[in-house]
Protein backbone atom coordinates (compact mmCIF):
# COMPACT_ATOMS: atom_id res chain seq x y z
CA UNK A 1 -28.07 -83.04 93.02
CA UNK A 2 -28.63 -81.41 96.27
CA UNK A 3 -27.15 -82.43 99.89
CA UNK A 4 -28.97 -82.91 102.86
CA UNK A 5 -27.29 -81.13 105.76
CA UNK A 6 -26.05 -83.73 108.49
CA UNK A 7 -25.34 -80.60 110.95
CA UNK A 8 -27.12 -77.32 110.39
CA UNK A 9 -25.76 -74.22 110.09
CA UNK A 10 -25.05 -72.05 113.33
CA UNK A 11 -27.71 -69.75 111.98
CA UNK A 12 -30.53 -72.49 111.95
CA UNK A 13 -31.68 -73.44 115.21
CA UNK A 14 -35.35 -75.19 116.32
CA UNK A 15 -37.99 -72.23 116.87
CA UNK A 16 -39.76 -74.48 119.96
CA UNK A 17 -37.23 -73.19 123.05
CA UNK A 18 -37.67 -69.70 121.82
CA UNK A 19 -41.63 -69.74 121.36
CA UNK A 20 -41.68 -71.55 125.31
CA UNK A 21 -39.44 -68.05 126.68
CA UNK A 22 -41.72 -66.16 125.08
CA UNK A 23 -44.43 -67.71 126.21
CA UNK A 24 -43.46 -67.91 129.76
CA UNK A 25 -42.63 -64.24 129.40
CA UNK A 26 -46.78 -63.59 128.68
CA UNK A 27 -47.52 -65.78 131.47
CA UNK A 28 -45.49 -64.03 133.81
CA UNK A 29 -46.59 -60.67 132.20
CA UNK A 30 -50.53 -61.60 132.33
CA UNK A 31 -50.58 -63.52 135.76
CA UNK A 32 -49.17 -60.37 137.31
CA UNK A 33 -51.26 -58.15 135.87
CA UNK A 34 -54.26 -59.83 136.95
CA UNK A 35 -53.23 -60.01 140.60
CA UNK A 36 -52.73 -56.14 140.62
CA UNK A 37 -56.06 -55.69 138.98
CA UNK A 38 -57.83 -57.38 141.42
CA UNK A 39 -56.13 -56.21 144.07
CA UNK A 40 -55.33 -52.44 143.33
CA UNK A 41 -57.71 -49.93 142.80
CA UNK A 42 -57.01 -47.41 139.69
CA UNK A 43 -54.16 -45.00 141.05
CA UNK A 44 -54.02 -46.75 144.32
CA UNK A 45 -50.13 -47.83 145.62
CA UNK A 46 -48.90 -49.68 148.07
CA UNK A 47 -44.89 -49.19 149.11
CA UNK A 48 -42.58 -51.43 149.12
CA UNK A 49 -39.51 -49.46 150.19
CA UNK A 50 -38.47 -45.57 150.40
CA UNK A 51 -37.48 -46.36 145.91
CA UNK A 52 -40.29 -48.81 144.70
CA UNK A 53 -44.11 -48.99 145.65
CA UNK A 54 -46.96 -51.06 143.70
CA UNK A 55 -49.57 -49.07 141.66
CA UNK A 56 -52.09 -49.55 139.76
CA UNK A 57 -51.86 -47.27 136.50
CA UNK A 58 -53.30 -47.85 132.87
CA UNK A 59 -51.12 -46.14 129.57
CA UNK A 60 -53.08 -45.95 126.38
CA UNK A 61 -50.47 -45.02 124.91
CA UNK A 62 -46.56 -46.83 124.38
CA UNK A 63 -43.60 -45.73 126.41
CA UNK A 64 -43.38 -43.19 128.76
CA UNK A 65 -47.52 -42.62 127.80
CA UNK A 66 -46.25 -41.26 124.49
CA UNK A 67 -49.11 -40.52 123.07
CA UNK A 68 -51.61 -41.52 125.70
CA UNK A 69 -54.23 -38.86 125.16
CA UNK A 70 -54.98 -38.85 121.81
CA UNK A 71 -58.20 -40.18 121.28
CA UNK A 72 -58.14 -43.88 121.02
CA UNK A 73 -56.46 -44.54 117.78
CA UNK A 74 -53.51 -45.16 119.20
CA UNK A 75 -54.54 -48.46 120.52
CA UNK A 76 -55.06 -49.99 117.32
CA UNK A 77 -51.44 -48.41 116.17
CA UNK A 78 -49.88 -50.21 118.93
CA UNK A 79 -51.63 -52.76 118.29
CA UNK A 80 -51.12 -52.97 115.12
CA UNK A 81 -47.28 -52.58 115.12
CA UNK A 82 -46.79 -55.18 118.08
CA UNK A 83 -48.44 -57.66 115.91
CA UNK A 84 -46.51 -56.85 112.92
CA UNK A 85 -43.40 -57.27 115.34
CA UNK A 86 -44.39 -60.10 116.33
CA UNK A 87 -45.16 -61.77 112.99
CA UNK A 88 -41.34 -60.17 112.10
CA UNK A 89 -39.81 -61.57 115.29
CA UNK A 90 -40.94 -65.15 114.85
CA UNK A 91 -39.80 -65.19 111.05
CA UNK A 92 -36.25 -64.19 112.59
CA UNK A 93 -35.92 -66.87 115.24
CA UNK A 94 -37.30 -69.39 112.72
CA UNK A 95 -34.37 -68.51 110.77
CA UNK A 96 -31.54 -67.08 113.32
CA UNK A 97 -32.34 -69.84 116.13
CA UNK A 98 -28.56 -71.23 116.16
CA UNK A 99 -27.43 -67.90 117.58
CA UNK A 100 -28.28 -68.05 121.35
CA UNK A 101 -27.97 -64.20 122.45
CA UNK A 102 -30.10 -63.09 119.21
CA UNK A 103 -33.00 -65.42 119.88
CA UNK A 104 -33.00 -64.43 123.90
CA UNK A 105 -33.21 -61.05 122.51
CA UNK A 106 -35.70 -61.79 120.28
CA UNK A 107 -37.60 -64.27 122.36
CA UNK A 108 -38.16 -61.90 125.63
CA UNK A 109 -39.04 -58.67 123.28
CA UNK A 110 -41.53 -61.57 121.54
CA UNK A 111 -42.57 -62.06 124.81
CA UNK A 112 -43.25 -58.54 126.02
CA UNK A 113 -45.10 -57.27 122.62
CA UNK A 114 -47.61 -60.50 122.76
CA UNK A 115 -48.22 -59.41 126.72
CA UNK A 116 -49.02 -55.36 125.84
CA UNK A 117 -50.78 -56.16 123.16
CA UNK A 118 -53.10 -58.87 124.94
CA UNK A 119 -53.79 -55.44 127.24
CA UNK A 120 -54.88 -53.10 124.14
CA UNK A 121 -57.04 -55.82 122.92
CA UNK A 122 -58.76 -56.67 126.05
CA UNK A 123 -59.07 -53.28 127.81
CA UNK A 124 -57.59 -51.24 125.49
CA UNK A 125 -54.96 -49.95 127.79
CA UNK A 126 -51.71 -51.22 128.92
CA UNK A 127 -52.02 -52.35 132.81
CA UNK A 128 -48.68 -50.85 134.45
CA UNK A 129 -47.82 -51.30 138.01
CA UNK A 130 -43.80 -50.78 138.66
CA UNK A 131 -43.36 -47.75 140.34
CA UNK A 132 -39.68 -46.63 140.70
CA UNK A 133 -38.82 -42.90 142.47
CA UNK A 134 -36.19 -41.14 143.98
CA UNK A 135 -36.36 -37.96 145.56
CA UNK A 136 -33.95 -36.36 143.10
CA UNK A 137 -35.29 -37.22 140.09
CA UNK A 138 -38.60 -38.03 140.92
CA UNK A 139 -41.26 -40.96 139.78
CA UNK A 140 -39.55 -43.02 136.89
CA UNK A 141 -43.04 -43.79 134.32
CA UNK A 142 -44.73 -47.00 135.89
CA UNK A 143 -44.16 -49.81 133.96
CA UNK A 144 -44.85 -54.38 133.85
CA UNK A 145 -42.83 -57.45 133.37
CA UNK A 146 -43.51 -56.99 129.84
CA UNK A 147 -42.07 -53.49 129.60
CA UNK A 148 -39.21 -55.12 131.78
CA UNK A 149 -38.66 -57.88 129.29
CA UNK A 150 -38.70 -55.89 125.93
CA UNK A 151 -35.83 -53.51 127.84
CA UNK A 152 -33.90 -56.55 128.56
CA UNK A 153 -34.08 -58.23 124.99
CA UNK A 154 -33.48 -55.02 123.47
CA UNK A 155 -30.23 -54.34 125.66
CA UNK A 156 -29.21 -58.22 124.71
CA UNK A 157 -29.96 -57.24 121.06
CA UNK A 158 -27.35 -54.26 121.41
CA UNK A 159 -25.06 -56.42 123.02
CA UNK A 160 -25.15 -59.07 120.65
CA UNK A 161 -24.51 -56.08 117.39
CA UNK A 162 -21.73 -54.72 119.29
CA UNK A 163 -20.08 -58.66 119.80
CA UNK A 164 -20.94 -59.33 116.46
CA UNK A 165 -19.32 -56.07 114.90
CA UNK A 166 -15.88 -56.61 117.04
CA UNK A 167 -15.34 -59.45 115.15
């Protein structure tokens, strides 16, 4: 006869927290977005200090424009594989909730896919607008709060393997 489980597993953990960073990752991502369309003008940038300035830049392709001019197909790749992450990612908090740094991870990359691909389906382009430079090494690739958030959950993901292999 089988058991109920009175206290769930560290591995199970309620999907709802998770879904709401992600969530409030788009938001972020999309809100800011909007305010630098409306108020930027395609290539136009504003600076902010002698590293950072605000522009306005659209990537139809994935990082670092990989891929940008090739056609259009691309979008529907990227598309197409940030929805299939997506789909991936929320089957792996429903079942890996419990563990807190894995389902940050996993929630802010959740977040940033959703927010890029929102772009490619609405203008079929990826609104950037982070500007980074130094006069050494030059302009860093403009990027958004989504970019910012998939870098962050990915370096949490590493983090997390490399605590979890120590063990």
């Amino acid at each position: 006869m089988a058991t109920k489980k009175i206290f769930p597993s560290k591995s199970s953990g309620s999907l709802t927290p998770w879904l709401g960073i992600a969530a409030i990752v788009i938001l972020l991502d999309q809100i800011s977005k909007i305010t630098i369309t409306r108020t930027f003008q395609l290539g136009e940038e504003k600076i902010i200090t002698s590293f950072f300035n605000l522009v306005l830049a659209y990537n139809k392709g994935a990082a670092f424009s990989f891929l940008h001019d090739s056609g259009g197909w691309q979008r529907y790749l990227f598309t197409a594989i940030g929805i299939g992450a997506a789909g991936y990612i929320v089957l792996l908090l429903k079942n890996h909730g419990g563990q807190r740094m894995f389902a940050w991870a996993m929630s802010l990359i959740l977040g940033g896919a959703i927010g890029n691909v929102i772009d490619r389906l609405l203008y079929g382009h990826v609104v950037d607008f982070l500007d980074f430079h130094h006069s050494a090494v030059g302009h860093f690739p403009a990027f958004n709060i989504a970019d910012t958030a998939i870098c962050i959950g990915a370096g949490l993901f590493i983090l997390d393997e490399l605590r979890r292999v120590q063990r």
